[in-house]
N, C-alpha and C. Protein backbone atom coordinates (compact mmCIF):
# COMPACT_ATOMS: atom_id res chain seq x y z
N UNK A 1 4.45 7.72 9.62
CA UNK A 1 3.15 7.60 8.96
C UNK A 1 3.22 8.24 7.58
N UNK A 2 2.21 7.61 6.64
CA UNK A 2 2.36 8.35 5.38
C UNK A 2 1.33 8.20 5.32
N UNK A 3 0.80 10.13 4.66
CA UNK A 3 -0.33 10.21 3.57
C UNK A 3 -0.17 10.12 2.38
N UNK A 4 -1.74 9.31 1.81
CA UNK A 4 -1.97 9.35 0.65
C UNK A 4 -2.89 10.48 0.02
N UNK A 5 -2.04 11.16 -0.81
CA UNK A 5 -3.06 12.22 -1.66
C UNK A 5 -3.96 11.73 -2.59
N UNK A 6 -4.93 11.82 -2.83
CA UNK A 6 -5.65 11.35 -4.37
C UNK A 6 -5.73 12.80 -4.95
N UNK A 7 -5.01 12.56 -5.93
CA UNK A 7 -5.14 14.19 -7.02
C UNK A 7 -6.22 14.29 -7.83
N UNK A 8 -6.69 13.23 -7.90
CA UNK A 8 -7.84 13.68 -8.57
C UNK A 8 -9.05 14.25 -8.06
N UNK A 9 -9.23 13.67 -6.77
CA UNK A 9 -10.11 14.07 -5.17
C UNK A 9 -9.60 15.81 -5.30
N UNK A 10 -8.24 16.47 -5.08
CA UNK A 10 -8.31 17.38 -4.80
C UNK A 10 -8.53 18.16 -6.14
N UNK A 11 -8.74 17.86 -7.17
CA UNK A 11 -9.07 18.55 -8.16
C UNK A 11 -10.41 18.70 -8.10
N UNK A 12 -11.16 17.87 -7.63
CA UNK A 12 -12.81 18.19 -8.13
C UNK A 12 -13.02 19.62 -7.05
N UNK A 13 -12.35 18.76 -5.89
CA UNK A 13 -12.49 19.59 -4.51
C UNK A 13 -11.92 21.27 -4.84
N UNK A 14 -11.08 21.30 -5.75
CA UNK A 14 -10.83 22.95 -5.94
C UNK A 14 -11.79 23.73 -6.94
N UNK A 15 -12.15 22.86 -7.68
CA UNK A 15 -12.91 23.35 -8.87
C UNK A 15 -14.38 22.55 -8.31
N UNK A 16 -14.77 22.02 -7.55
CA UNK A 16 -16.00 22.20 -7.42
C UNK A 16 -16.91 21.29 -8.84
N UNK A 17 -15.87 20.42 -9.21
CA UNK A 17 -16.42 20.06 -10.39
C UNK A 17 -15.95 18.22 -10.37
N UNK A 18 -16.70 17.76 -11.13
CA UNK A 18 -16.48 16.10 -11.33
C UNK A 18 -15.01 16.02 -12.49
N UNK A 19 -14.24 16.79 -12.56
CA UNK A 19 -13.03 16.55 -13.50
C UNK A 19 -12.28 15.77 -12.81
N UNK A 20 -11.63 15.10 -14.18
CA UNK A 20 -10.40 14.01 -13.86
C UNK A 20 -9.43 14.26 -14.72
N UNK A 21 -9.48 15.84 -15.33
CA UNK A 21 -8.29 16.27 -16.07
C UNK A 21 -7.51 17.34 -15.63
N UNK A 22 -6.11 17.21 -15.71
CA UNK A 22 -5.46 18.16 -15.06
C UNK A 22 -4.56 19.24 -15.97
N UNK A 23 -5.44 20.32 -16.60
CA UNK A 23 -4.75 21.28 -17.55
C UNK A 23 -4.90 23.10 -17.17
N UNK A 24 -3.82 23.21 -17.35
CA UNK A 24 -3.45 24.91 -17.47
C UNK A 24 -2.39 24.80 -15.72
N UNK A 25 -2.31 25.89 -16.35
CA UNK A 25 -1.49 26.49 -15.37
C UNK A 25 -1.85 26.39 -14.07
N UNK A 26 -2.94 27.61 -14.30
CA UNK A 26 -3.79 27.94 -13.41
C UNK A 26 -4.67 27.06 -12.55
N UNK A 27 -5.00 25.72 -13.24
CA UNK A 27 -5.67 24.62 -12.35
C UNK A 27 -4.70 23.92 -11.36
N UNK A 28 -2.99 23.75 -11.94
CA UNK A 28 -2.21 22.83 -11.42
C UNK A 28 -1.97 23.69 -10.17
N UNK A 29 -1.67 25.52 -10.51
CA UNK A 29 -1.26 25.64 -9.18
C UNK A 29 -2.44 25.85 -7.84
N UNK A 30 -3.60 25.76 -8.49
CA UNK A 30 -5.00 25.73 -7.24
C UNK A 30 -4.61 24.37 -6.38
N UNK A 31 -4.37 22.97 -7.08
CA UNK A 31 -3.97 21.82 -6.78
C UNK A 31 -2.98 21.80 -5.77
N UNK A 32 -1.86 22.23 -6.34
CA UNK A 32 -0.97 22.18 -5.77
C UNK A 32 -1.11 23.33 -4.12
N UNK A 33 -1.81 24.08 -4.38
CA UNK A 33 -1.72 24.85 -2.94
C UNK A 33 -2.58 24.11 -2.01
N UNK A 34 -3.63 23.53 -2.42
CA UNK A 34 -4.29 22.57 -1.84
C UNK A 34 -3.63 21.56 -0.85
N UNK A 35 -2.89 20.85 -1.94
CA UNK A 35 -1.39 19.58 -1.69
C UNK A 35 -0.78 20.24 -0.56
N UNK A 36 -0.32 21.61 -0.76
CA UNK A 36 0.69 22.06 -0.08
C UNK A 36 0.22 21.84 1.70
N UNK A 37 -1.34 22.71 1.56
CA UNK A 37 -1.76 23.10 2.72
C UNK A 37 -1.72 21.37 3.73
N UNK A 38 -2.60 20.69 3.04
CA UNK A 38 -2.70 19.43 3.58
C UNK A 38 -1.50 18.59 4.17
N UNK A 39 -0.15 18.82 3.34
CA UNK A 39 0.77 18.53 3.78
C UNK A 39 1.39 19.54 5.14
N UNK A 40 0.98 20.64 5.14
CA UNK A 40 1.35 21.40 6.36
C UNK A 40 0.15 20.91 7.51
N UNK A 41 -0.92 20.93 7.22
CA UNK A 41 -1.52 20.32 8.31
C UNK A 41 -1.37 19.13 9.03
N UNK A 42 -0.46 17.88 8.29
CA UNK A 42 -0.48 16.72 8.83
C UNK A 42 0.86 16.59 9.61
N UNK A 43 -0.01 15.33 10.49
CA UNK A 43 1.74 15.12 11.19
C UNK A 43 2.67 13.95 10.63
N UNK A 44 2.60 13.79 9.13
CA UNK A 44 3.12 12.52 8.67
C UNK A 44 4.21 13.18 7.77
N UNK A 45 5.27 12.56 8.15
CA UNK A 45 6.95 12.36 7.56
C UNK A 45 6.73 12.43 5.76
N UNK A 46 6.10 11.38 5.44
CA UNK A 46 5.53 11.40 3.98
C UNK A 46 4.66 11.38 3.24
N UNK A 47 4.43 11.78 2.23
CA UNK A 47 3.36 11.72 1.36
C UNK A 47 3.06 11.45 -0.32
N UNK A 48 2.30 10.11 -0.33
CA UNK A 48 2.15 9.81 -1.85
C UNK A 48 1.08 10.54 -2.52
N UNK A 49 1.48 10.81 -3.88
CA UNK A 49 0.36 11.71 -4.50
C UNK A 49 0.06 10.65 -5.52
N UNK A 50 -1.15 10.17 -5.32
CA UNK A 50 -1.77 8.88 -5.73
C UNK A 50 -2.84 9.91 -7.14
N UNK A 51 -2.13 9.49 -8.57
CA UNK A 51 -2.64 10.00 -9.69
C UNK A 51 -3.39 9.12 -10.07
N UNK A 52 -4.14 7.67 -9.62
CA UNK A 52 -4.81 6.47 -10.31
C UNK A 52 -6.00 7.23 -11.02
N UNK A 53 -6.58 7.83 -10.72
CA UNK A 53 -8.21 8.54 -10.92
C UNK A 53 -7.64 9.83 -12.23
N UNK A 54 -6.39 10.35 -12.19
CA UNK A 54 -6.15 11.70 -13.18
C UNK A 54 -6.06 10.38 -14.77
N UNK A 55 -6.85 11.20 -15.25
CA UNK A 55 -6.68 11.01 -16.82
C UNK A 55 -5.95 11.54 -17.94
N UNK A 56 -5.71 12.80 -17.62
CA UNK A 56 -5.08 13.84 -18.37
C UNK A 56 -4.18 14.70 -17.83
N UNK A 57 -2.65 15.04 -17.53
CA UNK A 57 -2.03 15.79 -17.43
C UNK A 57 -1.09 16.49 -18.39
N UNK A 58 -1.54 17.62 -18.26
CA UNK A 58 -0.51 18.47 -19.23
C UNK A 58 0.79 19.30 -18.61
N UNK A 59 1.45 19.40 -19.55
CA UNK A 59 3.32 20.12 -18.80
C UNK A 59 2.99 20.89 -17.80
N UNK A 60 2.24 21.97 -18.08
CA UNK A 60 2.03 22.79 -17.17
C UNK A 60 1.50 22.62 -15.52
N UNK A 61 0.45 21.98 -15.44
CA UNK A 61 -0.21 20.59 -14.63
C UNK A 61 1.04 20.10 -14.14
N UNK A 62 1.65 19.71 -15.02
CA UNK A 62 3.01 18.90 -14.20
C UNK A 62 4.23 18.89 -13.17
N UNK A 63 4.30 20.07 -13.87
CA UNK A 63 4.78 21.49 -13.65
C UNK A 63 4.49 22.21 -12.16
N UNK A 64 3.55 22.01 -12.28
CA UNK A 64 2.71 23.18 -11.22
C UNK A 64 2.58 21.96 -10.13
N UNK A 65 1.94 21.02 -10.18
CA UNK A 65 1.94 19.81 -9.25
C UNK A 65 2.74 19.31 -8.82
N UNK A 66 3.91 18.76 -9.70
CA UNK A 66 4.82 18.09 -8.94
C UNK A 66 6.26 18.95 -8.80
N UNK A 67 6.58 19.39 -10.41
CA UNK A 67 8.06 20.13 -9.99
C UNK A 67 8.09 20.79 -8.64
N UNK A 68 7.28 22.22 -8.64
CA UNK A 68 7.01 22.95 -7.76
C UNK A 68 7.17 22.33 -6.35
N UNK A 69 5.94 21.42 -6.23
CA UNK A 69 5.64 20.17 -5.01
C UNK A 69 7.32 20.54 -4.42
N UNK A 70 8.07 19.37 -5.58
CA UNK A 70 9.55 19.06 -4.77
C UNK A 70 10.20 20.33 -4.51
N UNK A 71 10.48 21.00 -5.26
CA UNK A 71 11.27 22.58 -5.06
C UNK A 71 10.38 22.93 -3.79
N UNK A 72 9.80 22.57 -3.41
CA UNK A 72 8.98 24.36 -2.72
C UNK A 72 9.44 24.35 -1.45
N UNK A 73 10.59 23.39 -1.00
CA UNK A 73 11.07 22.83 0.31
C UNK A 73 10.37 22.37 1.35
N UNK A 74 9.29 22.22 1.55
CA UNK A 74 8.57 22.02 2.02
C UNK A 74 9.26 20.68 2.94
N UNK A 75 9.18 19.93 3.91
CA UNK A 75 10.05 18.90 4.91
C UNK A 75 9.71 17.90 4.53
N UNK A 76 8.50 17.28 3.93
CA UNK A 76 8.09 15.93 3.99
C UNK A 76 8.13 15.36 2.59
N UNK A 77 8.53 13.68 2.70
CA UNK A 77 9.04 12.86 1.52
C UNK A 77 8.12 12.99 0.52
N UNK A 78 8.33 13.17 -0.75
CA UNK A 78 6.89 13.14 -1.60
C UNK A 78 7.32 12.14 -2.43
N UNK A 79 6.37 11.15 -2.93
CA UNK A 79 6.52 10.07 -4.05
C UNK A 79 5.40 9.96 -4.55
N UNK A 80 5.25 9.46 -5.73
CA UNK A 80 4.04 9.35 -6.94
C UNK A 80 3.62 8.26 -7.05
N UNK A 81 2.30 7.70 -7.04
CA UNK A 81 1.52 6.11 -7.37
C UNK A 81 0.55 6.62 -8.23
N UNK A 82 0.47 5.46 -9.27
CA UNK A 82 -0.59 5.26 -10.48
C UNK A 82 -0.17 6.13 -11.12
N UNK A 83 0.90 6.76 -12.04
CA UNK A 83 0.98 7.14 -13.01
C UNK A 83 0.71 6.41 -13.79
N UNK A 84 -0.28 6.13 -15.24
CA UNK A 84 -0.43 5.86 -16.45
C UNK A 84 1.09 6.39 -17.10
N UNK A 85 1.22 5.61 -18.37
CA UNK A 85 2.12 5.62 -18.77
C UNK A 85 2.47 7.46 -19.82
N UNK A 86 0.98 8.08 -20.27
CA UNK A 86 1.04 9.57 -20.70
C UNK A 86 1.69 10.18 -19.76
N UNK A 87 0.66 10.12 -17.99
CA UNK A 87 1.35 10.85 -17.10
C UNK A 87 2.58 10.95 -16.85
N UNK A 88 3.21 9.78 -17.12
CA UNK A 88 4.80 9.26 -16.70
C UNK A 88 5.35 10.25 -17.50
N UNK A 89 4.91 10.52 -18.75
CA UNK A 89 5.94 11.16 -19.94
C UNK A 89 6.56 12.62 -19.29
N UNK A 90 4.72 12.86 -19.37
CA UNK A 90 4.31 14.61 -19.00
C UNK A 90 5.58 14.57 -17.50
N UNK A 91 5.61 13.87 -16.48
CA UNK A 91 6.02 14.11 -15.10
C UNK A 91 7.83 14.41 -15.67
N UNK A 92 8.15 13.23 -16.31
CA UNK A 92 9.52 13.53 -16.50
C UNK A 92 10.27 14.32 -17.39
N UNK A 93 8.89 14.67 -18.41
CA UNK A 93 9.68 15.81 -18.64
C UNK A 93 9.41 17.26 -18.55
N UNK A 94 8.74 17.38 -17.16
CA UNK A 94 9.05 18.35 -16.45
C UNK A 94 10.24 18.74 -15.21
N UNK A 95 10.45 17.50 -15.00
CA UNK A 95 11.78 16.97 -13.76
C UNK A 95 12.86 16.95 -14.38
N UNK A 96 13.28 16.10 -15.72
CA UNK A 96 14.20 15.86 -16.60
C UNK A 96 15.41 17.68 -16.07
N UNK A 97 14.28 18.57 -17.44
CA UNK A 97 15.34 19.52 -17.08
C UNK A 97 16.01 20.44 -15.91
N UNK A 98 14.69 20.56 -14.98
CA UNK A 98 15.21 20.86 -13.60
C UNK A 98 15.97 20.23 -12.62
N UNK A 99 16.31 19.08 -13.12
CA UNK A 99 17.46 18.29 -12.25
C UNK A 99 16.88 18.07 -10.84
N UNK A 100 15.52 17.33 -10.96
CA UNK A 100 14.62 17.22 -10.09
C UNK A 100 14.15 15.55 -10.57
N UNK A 101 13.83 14.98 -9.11
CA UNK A 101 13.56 12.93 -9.76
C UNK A 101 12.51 13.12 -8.25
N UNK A 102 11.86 12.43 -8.83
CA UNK A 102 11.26 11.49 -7.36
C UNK A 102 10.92 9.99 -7.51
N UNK A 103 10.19 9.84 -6.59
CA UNK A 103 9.84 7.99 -6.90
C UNK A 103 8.75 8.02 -6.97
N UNK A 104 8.76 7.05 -7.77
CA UNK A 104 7.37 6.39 -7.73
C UNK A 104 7.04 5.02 -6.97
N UNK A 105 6.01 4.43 -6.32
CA UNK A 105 5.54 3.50 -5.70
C UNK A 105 4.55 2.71 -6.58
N UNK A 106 5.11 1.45 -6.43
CA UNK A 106 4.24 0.21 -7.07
C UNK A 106 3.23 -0.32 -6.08
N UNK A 107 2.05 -0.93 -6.61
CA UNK A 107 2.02 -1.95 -5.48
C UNK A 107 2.21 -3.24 -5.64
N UNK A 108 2.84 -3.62 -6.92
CA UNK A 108 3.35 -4.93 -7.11
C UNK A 108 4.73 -4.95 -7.47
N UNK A 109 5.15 -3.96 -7.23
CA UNK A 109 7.08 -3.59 -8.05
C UNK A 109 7.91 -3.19 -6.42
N UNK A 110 8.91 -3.15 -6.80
CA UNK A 110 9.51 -2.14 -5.89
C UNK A 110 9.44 -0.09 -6.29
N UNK A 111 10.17 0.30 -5.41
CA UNK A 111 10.12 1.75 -5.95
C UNK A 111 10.77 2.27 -7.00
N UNK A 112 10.63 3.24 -7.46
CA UNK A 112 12.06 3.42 -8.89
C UNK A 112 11.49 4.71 -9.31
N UNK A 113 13.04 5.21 -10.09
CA UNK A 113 12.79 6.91 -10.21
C UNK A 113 12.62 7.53 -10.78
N UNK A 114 11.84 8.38 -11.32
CA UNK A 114 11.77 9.22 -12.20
C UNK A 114 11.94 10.54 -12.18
N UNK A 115 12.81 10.90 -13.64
CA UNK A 115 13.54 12.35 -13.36
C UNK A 115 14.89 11.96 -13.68
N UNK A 116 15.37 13.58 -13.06
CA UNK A 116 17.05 13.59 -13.76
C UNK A 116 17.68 13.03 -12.63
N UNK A 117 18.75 12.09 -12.46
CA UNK A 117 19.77 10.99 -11.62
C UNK A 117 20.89 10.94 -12.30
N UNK A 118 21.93 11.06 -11.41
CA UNK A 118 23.36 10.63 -12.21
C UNK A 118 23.26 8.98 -12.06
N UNK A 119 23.99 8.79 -12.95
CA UNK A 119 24.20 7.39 -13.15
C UNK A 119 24.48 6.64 -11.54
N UNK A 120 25.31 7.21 -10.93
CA UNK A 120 25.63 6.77 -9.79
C UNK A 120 24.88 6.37 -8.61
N UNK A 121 23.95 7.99 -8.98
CA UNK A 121 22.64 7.90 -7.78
C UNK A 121 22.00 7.10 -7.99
N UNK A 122 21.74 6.89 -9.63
CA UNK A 122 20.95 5.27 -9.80
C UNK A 122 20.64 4.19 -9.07
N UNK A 123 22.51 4.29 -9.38
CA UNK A 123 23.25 2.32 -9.22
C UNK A 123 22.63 2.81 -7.55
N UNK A 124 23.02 3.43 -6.82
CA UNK A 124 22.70 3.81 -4.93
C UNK A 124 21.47 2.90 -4.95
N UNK A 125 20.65 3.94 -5.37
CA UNK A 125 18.94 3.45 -5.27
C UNK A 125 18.61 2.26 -5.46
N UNK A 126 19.26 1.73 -6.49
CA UNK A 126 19.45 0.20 -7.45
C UNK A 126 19.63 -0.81 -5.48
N UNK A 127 20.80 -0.20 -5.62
CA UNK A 127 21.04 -1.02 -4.11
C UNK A 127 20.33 -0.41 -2.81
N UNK A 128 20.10 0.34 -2.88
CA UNK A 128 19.25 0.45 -1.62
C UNK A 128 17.70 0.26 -1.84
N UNK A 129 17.14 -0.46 -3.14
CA UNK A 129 16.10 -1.32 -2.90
C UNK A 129 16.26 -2.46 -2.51
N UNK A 130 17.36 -3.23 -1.49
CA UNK A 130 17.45 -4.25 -1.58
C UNK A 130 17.81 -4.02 0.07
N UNK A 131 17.62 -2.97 0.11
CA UNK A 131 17.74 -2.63 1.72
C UNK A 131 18.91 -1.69 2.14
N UNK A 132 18.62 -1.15 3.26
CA UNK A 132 19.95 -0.50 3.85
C UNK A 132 21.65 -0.24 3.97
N UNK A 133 21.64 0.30 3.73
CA UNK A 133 23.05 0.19 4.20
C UNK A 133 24.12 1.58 4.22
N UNK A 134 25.45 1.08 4.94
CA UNK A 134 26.43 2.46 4.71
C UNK A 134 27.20 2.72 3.59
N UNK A 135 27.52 3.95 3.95
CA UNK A 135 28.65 4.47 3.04
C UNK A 135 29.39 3.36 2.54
N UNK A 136 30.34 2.57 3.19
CA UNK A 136 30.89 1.71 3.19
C UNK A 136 30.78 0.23 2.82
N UNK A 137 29.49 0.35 3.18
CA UNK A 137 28.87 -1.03 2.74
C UNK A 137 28.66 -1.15 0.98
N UNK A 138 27.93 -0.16 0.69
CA UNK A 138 27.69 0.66 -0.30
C UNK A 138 29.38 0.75 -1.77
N UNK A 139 29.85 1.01 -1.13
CA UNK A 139 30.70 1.23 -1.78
C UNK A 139 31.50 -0.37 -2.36
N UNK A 140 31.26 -1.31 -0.99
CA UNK A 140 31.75 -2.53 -1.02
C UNK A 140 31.12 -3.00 -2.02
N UNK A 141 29.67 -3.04 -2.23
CA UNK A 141 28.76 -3.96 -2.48
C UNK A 141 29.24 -3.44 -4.18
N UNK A 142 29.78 -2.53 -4.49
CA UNK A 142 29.46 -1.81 -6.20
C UNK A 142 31.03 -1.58 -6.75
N UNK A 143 31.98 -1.66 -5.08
CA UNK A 143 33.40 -2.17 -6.03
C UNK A 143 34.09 -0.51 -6.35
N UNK A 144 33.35 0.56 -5.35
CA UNK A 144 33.48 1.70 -5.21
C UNK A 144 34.18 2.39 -4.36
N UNK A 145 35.01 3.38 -4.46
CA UNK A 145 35.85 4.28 -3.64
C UNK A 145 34.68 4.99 -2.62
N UNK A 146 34.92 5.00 -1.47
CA UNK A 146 34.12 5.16 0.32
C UNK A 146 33.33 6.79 -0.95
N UNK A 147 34.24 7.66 -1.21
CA UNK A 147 34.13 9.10 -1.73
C UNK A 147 33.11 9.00 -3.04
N UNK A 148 32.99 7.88 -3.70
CA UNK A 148 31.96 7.65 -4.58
C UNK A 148 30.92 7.17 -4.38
N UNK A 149 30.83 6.35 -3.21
CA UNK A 149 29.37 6.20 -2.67
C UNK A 149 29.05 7.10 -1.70
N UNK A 150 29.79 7.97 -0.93
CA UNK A 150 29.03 9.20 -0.11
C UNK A 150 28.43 9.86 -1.36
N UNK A 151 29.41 10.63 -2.41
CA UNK A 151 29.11 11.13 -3.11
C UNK A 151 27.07 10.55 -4.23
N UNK A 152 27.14 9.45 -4.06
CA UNK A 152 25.85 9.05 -4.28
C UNK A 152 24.75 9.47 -3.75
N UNK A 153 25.33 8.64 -2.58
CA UNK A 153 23.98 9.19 -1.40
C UNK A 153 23.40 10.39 -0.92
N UNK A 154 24.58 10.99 -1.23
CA UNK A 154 24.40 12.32 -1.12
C UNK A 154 23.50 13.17 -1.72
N UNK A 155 23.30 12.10 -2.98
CA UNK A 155 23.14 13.44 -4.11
C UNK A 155 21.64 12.75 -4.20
N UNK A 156 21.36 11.39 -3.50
CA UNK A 156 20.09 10.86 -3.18
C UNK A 156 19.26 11.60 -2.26
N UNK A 157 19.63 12.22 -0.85
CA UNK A 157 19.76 12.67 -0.03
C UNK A 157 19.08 13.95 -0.70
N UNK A 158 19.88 14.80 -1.42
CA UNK A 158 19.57 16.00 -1.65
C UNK A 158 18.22 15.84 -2.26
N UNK A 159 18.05 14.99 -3.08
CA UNK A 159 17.12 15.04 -4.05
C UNK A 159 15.91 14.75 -3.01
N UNK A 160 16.05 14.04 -2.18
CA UNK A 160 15.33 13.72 -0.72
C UNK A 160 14.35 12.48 -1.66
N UNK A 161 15.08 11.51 -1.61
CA UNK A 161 14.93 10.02 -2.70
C UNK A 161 15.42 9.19 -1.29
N UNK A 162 16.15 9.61 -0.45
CA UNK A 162 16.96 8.42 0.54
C UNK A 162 17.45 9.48 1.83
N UNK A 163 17.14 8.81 2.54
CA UNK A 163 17.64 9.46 4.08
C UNK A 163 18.44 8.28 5.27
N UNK A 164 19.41 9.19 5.69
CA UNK A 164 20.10 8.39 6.33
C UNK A 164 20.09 8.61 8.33
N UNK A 165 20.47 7.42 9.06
CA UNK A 165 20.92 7.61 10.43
C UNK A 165 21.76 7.01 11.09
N UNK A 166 21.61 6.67 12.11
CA UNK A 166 23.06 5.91 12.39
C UNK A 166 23.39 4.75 11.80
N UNK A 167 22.50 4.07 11.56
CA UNK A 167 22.43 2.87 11.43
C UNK A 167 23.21 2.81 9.32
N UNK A 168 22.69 3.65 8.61
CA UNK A 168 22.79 4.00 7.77
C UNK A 168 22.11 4.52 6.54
N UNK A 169 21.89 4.55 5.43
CA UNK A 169 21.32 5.06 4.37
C UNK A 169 20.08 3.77 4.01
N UNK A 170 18.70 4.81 3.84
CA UNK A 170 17.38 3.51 3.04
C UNK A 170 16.62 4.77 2.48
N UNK A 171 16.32 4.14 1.75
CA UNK A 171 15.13 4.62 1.17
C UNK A 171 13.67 5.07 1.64
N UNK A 172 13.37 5.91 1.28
CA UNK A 172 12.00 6.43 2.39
C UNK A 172 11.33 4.80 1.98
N UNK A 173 10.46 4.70 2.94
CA UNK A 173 9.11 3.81 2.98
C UNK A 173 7.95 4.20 3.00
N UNK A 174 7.73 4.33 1.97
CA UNK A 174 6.59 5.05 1.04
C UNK A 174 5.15 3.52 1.27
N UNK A 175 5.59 2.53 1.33
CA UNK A 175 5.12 1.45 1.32
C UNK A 175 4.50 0.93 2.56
């Protein structure tokens, strides 16, 4: 199961106020503990933080909402819907230098990432929007040494962008 966050919902809800802007420090991390709690209360694997309604985010906001979000280890998948194209800026380049990516969700696209990715983890993702598969398969499909596509997935994996089981490596389903 996946929840959807509306960030802008939990902004009024912390501040008690009709805002649809997300600035300072101090507002992103009220947000974000909010995010946090809700995500500890639920029993769902993942969760989209649906920005359609935010108008305004600043670094800090960004910062505080999402970097944090992914760092804070917390167990469950997080991915982003309705970024505007400002938000997009502000998000990545707060991820950029922390060597931190997540996805984002379309509802007319497929998924795709934003943040810092090696080239490799890319090309992974590239192919595992097209569906599943192994190490091996993986490696077949891109003309790659078995050790260069673990090494991908892996580093997909870490970023917690793609999870694998027996069957093999996909992409969360955020969708």
């Amino acid at each position: 199961m996946i929840e959807t966050i509306n960030v802008a919902r939990v902004l009024r809800e912390a501040l008690a106020a009709p805002y649809r802007i997300l600035v300072t420090r101090a507002t992103g991390a009220l947000v974000r503990d909010r995010i946090e709690l809700k995500l500890k209360v639920s029993d769902c694997q993942a969760a989209v933080l649906d920005f359609r309604e935010v108008e305004l985010l600043d670094l800090s906001c960004a910062d505080e909402v999402v970097a944090k979000l992914l760092r804070s280890g917390q167990s469950k998948f997080v991915a982003i819907a309705g970024l505007h194209e400002d938000l997009r800026e502000q998000v990545h380049e707060v991820l950029e230098p922390q060597r931190l990516a997540v996805t984002i969700v379309h509802d007319d696209a497929g998924p795709e990432l934003l943040g810092s990715v090696g080239e490799d983890a890319r090309l992974a993702f590239a192919e595992l929007r097209q569906g599943g598969c192994t190490c091996d398969e993986l490696a077949q499909r891109l003309d790659w040494s078995a050790a260069r596509a673990r090494a991908a997935l892996e580093a997909l994996e870490g970023l917690r962008l793609a999870q694998h089981d027996d069957l093999g490596h996909t992409l969360i389903p955020f969708a």
